[in-house]
C-alpha atoms as a PDB file:
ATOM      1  CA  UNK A   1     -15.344 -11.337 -20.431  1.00  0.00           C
ATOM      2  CA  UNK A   2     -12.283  -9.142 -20.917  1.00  0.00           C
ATOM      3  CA  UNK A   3      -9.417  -9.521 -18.268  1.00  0.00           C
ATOM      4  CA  UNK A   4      -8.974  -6.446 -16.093  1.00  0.00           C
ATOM      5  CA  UNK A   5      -5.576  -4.999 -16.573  1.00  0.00           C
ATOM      6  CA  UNK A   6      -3.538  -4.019 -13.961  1.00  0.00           C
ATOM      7  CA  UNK A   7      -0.946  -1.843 -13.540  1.00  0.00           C
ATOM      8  CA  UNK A   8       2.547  -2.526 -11.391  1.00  0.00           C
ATOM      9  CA  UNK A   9       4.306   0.335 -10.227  1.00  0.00           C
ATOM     10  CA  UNK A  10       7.775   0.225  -9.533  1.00  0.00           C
ATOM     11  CA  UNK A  11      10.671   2.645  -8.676  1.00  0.00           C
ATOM     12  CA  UNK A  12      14.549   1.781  -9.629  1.00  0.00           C
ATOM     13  CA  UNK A  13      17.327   3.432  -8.225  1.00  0.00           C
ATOM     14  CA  UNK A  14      20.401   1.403  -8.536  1.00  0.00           C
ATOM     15  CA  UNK A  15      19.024  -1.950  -7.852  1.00  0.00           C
ATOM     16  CA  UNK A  16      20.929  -3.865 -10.240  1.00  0.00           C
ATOM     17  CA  UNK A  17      21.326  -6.686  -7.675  1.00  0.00           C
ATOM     18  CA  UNK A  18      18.164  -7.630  -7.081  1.00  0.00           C
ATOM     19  CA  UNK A  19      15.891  -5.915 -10.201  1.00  0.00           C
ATOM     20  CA  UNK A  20      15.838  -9.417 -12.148  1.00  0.00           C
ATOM     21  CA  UNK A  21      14.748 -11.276  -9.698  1.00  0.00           C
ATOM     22  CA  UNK A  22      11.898  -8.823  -9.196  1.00  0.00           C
ATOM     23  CA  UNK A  23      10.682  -8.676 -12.976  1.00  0.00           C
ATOM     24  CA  UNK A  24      11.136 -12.798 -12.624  1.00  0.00           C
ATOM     25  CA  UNK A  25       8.333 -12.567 -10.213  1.00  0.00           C
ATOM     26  CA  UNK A  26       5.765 -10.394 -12.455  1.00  0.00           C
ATOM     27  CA  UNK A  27       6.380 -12.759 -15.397  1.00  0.00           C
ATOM     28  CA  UNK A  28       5.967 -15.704 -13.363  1.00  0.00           C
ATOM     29  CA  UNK A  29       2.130 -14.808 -12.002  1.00  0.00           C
ATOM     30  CA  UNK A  30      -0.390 -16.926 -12.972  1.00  0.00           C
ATOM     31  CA  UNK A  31      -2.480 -14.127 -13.560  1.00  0.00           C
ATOM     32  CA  UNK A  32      -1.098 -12.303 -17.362  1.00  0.00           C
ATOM     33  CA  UNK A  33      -3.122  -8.984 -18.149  1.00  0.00           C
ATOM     34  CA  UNK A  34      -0.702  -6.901 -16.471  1.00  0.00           C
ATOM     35  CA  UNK A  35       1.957  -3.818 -17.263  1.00  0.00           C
ATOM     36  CA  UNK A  36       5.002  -3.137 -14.944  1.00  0.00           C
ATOM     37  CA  UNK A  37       5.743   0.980 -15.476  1.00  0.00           C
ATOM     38  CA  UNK A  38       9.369   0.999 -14.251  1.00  0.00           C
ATOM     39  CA  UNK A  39      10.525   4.548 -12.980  1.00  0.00           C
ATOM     40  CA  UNK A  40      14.027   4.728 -13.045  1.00  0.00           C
ATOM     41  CA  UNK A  41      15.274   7.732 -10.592  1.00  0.00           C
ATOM     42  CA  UNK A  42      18.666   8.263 -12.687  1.00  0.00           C
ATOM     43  CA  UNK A  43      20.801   5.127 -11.635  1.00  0.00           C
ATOM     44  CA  UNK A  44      23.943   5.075 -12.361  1.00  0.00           C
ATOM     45  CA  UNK A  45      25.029   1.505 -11.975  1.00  0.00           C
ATOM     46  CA  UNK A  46      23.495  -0.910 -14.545  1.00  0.00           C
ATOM     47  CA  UNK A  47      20.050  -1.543 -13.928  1.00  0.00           C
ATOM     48  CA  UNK A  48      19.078   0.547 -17.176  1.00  0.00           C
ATOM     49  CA  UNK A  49      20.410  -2.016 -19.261  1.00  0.00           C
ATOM     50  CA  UNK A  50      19.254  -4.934 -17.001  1.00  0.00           C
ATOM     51  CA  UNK A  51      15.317  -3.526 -17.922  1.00  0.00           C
ATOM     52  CA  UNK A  52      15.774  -2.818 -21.479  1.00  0.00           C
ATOM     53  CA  UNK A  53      16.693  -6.668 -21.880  1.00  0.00           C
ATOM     54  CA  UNK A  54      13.407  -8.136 -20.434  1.00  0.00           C
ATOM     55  CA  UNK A  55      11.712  -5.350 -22.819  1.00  0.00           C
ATOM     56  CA  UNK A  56      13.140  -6.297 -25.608  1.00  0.00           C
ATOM     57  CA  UNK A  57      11.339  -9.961 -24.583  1.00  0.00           C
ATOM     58  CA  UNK A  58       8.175  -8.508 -22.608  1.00  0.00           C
ATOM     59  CA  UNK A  59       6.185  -5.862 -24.354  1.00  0.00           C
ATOM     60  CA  UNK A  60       3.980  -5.942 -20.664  1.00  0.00           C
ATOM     61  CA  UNK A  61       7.025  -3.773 -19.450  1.00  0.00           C
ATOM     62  CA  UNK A  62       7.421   0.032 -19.570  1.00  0.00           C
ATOM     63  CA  UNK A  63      10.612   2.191 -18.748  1.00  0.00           C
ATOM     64  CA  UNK A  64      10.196   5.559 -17.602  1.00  0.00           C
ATOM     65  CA  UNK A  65      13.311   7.928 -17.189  1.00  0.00           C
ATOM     66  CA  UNK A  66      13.441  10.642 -14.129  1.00  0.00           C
ATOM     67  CA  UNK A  67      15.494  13.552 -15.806  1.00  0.00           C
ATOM     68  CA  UNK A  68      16.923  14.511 -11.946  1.00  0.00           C
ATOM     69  CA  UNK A  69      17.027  11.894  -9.284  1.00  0.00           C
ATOM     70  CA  UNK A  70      13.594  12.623  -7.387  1.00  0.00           C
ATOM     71  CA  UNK A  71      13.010   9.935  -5.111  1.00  0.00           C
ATOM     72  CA  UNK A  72      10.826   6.674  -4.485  1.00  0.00           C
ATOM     73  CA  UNK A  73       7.382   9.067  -3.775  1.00  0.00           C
ATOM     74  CA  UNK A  74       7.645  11.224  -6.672  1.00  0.00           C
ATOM     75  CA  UNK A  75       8.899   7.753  -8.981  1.00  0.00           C
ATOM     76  CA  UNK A  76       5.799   6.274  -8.099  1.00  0.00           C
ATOM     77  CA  UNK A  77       3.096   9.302  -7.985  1.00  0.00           C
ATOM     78  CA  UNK A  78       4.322   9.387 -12.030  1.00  0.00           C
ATOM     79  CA  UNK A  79       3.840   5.801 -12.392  1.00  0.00           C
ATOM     80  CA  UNK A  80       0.129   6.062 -11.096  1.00  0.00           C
ATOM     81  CA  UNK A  81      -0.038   9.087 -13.471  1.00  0.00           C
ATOM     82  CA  UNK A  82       1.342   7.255 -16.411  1.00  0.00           C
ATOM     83  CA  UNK A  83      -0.619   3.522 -15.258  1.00  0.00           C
ATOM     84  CA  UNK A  84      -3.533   2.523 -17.914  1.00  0.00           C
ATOM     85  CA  UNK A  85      -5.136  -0.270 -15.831  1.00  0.00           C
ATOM     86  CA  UNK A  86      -8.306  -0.527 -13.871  1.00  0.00           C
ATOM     87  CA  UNK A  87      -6.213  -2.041 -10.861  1.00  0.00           C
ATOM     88  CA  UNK A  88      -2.949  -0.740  -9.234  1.00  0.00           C
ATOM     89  CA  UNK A  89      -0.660  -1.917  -6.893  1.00  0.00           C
ATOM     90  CA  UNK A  90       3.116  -1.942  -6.002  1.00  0.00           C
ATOM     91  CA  UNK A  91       6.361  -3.585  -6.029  1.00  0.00           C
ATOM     92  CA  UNK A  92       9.764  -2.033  -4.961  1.00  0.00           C
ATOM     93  CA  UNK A  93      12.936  -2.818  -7.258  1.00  0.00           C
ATOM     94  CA  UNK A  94      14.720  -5.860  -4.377  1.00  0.00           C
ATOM     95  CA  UNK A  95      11.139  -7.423  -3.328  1.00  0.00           C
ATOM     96  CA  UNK A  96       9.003 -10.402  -4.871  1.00  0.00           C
ATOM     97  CA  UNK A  97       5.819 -11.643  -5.037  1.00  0.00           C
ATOM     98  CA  UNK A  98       4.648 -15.052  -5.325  1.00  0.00           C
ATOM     99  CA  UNK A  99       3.170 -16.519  -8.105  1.00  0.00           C
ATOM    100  CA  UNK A 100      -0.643 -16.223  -7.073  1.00  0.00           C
ATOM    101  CA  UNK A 101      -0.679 -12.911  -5.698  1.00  0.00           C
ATOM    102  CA  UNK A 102      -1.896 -11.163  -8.714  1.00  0.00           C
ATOM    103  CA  UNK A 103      -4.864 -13.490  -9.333  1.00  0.00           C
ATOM    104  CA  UNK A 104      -5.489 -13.720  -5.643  1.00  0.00           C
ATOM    105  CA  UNK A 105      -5.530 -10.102  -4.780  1.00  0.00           C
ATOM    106  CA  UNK A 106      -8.123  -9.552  -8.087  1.00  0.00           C
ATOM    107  CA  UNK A 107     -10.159 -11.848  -6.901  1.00  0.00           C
ATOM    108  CA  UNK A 108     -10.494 -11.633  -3.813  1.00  0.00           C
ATOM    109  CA  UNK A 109     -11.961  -7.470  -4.660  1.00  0.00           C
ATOM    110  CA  UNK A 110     -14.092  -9.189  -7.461  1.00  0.00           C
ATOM    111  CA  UNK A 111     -15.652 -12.041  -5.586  1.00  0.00           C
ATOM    112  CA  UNK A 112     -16.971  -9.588  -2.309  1.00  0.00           C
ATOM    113  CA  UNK A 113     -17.034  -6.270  -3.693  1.00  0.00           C
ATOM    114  CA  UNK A 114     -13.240  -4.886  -2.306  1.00  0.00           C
ATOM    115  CA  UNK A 115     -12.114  -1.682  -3.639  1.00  0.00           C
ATOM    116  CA  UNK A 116      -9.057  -2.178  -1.614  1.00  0.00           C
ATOM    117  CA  UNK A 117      -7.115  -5.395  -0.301  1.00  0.00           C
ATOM    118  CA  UNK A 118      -3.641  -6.108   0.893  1.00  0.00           C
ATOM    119  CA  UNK A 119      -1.945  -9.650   1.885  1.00  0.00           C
ATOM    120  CA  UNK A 120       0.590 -11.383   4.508  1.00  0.00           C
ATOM    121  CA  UNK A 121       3.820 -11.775   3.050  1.00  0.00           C
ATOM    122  CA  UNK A 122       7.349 -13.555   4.233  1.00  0.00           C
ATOM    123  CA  UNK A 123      10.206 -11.719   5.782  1.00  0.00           C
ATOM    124  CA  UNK A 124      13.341 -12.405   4.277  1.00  0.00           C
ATOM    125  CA  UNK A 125      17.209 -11.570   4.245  1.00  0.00           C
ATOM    126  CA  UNK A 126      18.749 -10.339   1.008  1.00  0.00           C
ATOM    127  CA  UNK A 127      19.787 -13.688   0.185  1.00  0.00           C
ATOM    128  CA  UNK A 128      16.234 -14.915   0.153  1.00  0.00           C
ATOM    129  CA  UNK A 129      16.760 -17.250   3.112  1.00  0.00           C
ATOM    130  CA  UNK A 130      13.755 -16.946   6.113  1.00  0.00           C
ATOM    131  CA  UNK A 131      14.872 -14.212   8.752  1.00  0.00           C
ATOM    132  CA  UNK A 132      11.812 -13.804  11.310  1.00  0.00           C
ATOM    133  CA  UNK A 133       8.236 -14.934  10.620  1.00  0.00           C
ATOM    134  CA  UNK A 134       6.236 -14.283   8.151  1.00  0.00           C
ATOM    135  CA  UNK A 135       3.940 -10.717   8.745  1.00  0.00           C
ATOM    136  CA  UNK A 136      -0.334 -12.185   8.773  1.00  0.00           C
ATOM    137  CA  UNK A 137      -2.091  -9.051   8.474  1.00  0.00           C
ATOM    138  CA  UNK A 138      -5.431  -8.793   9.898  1.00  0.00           C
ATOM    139  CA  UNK A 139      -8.556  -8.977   8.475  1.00  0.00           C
ATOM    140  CA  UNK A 140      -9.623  -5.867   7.937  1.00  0.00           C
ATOM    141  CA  UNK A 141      -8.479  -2.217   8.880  1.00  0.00           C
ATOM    142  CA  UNK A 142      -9.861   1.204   8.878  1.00  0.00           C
ATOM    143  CA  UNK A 143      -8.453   4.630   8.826  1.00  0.00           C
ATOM    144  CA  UNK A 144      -8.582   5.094  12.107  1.00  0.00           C
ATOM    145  CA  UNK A 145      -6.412   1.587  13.183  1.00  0.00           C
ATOM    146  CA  UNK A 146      -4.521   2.420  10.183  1.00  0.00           C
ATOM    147  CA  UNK A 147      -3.042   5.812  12.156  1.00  0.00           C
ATOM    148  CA  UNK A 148      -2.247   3.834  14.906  1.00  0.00           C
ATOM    149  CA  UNK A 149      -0.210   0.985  13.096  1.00  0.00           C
ATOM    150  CA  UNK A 150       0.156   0.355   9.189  1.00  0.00           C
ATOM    151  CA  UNK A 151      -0.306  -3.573   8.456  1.00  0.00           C
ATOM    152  CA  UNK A 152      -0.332  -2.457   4.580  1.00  0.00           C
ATOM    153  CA  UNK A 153       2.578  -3.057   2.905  1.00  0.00           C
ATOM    154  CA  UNK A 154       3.577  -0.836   0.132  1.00  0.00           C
ATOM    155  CA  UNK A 155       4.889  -4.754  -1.758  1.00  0.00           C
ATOM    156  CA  UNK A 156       0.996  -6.345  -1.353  1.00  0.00           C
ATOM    157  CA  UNK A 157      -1.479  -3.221  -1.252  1.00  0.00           C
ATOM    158  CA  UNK A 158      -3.797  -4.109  -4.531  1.00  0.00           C
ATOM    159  CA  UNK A 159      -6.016  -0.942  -5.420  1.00  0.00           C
ATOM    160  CA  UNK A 160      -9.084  -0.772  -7.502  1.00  0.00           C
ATOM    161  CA  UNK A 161      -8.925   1.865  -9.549  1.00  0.00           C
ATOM    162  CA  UNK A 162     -12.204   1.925 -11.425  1.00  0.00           C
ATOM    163  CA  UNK A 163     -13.910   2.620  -8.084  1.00  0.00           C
ATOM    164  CA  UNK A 164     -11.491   4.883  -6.414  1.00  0.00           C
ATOM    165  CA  UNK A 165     -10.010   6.740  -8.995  1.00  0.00           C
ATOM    166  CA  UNK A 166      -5.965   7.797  -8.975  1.00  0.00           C
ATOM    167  CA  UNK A 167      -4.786   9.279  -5.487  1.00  0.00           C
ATOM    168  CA  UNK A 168      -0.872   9.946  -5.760  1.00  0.00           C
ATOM    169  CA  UNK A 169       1.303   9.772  -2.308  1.00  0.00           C
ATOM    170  CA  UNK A 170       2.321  12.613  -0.431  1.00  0.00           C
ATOM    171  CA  UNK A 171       5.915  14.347  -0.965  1.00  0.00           C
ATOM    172  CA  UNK A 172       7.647  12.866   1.309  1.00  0.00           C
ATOM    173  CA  UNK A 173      10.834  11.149   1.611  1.00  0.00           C
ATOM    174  CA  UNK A 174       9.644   8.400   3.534  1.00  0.00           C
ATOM    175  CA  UNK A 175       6.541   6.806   4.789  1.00  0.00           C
ATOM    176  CA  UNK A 176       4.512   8.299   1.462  1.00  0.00           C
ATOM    177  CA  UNK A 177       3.061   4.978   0.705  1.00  0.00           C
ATOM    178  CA  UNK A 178       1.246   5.489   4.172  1.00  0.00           C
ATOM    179  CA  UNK A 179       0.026   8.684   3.276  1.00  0.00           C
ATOM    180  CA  UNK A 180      -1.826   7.099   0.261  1.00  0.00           C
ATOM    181  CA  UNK A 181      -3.104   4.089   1.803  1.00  0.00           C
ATOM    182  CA  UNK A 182      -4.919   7.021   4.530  1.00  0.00           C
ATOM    183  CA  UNK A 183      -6.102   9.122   1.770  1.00  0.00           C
ATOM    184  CA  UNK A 184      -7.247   5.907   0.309  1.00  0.00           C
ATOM    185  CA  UNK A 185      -9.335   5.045   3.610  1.00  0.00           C
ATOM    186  CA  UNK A 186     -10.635   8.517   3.632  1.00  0.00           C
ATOM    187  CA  UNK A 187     -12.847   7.412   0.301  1.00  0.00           C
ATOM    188  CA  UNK A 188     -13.798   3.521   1.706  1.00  0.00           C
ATOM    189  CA  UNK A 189     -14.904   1.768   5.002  1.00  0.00           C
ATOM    190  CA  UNK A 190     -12.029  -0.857   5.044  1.00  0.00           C
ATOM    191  CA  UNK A 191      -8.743  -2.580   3.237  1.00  0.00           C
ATOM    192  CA  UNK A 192      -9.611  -6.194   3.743  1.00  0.00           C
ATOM    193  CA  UNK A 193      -6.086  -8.495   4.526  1.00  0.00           C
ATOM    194  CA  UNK A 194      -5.641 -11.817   3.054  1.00  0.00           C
ATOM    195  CA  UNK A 195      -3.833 -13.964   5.191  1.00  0.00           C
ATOM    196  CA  UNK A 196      -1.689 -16.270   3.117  1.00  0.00           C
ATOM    197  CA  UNK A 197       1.478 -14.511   2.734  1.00  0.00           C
ATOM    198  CA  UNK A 198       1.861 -13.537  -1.032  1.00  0.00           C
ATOM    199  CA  UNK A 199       4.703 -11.994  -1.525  1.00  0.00           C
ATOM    200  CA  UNK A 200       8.594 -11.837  -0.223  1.00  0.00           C
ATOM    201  CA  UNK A 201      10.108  -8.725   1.604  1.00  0.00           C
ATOM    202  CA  UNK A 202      13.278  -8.341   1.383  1.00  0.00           C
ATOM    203  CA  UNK A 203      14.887  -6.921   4.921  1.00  0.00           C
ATOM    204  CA  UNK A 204      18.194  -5.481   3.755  1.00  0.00           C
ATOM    205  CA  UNK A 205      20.585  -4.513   6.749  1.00  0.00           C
ATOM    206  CA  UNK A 206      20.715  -0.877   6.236  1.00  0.00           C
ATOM    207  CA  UNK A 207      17.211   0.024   5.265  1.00  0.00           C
ATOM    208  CA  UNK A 208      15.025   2.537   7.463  1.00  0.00           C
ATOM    209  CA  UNK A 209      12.430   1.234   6.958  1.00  0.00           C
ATOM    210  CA  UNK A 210      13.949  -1.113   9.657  1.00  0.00           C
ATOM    211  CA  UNK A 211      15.169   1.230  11.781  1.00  0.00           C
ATOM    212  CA  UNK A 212      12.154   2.287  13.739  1.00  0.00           C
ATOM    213  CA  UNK A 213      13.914   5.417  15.420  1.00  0.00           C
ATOM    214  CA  UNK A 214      15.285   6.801  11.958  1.00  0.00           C
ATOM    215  CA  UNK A 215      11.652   6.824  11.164  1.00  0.00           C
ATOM    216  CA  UNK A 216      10.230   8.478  13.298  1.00  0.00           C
ATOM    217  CA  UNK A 217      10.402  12.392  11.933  1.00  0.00           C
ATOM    218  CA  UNK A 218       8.324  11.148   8.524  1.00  0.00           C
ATOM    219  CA  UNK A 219       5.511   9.514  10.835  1.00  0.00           C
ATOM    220  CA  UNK A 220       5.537  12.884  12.540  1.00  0.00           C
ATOM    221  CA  UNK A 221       5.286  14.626   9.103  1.00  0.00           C
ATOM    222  CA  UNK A 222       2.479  12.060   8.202  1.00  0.00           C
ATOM    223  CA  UNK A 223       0.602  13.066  11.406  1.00  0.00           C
ATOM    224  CA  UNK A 224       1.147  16.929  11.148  1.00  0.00           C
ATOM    225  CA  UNK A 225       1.548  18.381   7.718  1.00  0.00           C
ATOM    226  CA  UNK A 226      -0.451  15.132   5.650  1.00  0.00           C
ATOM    227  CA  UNK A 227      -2.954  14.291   8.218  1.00  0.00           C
ATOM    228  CA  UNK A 228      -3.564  17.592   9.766  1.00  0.00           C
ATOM    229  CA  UNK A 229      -3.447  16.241  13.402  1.00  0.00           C
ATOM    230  CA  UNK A 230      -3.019  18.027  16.762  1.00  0.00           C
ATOM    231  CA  UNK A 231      -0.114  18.033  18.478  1.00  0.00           C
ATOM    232  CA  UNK A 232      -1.259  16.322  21.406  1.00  0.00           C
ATOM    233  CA  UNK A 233      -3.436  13.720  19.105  1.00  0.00           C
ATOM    234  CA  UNK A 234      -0.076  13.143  17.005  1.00  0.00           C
ATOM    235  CA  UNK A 235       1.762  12.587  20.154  1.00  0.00           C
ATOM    236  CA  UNK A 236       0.129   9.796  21.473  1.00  0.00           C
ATOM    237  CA  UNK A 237      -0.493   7.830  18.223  1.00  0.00           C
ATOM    238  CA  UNK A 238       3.296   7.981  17.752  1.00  0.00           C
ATOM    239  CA  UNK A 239       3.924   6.438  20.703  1.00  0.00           C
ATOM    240  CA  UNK A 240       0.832   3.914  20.040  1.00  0.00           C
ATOM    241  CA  UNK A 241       3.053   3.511  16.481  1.00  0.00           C
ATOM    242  CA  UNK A 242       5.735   2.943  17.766  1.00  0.00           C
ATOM    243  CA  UNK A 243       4.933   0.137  20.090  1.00  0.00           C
ATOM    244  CA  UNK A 244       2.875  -1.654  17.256  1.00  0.00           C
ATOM    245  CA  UNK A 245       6.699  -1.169  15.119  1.00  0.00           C
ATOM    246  CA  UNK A 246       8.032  -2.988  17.805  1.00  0.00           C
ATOM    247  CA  UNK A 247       5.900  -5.772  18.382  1.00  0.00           C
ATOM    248  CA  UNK A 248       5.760  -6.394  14.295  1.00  0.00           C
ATOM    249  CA  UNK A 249       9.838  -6.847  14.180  1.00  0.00           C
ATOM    250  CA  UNK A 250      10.706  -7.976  17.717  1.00  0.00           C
ATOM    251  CA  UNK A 251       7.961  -9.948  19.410  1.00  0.00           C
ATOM    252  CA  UNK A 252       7.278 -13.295  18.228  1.00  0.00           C
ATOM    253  CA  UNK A 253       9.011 -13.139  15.551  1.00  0.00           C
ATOM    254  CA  UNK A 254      11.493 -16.011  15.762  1.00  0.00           C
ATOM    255  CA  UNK A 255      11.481 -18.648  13.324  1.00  0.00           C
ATOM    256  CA  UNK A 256      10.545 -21.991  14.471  1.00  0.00           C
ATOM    257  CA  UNK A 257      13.108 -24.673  13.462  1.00  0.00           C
ATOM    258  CA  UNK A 258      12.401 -28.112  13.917  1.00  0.00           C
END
């Protein structure tokens, strides 16, 4: 029985720092049938050159070249355009995954019939060294706990294509991967989590993703002009979002050291 391919989607602006590492981490899955589509959104230091070395070794990988800097959204709607497998998932340019989570995550939908799963993953600095605990997403989640709080990371959501067909994310600058992972839950009952953590997130200081107030104007975007939601509805599941955001990065989240 043939292998399912699946396709890796990932955006690269300027991430010469870290984008090794993160290629390192494709090659190094146990599972092989795979292509990484690279979108790079015109960088300008050198992590062009970085990419076209591991092609020259890796035929698995694929460059794509943004002809005006477009952001992370667009970057990765035209790597779901351009992807040729029957499963899809994610991986920004300074994250990692560990070595199962391919094989994992495609088994997992084979083995009970997912058309959608996502996994826990570790929370690190940008040295790699533990910062808080690691994030054990729940079991499963619908669209409708999925508004309130988004467990699914855009580094661990695994997609199956075949079944879904291609949904591309909203244009927006931030919070787009949400936007797909609703329209996603729009067409199925449930993403199911995997609990062991799968994959590394990087937690760089200046990110906004971190920065739960900075956020806060996309989620209302995602509520009003994606979702379609009433005022009053989109008022109280930001404030229901933005408790969750607080309990995921400040509450219990100390590392235990013995």
């Amino acid at each position: 029985m043939k292998k399912p391919l699946i396709s890796i989607v990932t955006p690269v602006f300027n991430s010469e720092k870290y984008i090794s590492e993160t290629i390192v981490s494709v090659q190094e899955q146990s599972y092989s049938n795979w292509e990484m589509i690279l979108i790079d959104d015109c960088s300008n230091d050198n992590s062009l050159n970085i990419i076209r070395e591991f092609q020259k070794k890796d035929s698995r990988i694929r460059l794509l070249n943004n002809s005006v800097n477009s952001g992370p959204g667009i970057s990765r709607n035209i790597g779901i355009f351009e992807s040729k497998g029957e499963f899809i998932t994610f991986l920004d340019s300074d994250d990692l995954w560990l070595p199962l989570f391919l094989e994992t995550s495609l088994q997992t939908c084979l083995n009970n019939n997912y058309e959608f799963v996502f996994a826990s993953y570790r929370r690190f600095d940008e040295a790699l060294n533990p910062l808080i605990s690691d994030f054990i997403v729940p079991n499963k989640v619908n669209y409708q706990s999925v508004l309130k709080t988004c467990p699914i990371s855009c580094l661990t959501a695994f997609i199956d294509i075949r079944r879904i067909g291609k949904l591309y994310m909203p244009n927006l600058d931030k919070r787009q991967d949400w936007g797909l992972w609703l329209a996603v839950l729009k067409k199925v009952d449930y993403a199911y989590g995997i609990e062991e953590p799968l994959a590394i997130y990087r937690m760089r200081k200046n990110s906004v993703s971190r920065s739960k107030l900075k956020l806060i104007p996309y989620v209302w975007k995602v509520y009003r002009d994606v979702e379609k939601l009433s005022i009053l509805q989109s008022f109280y599941l930001l404030i229901l979002w933005s408790i969750n955001g607080f309990k995921k990065y400040y509450v219990n989240t100390r590392i235990n050291k013995k």
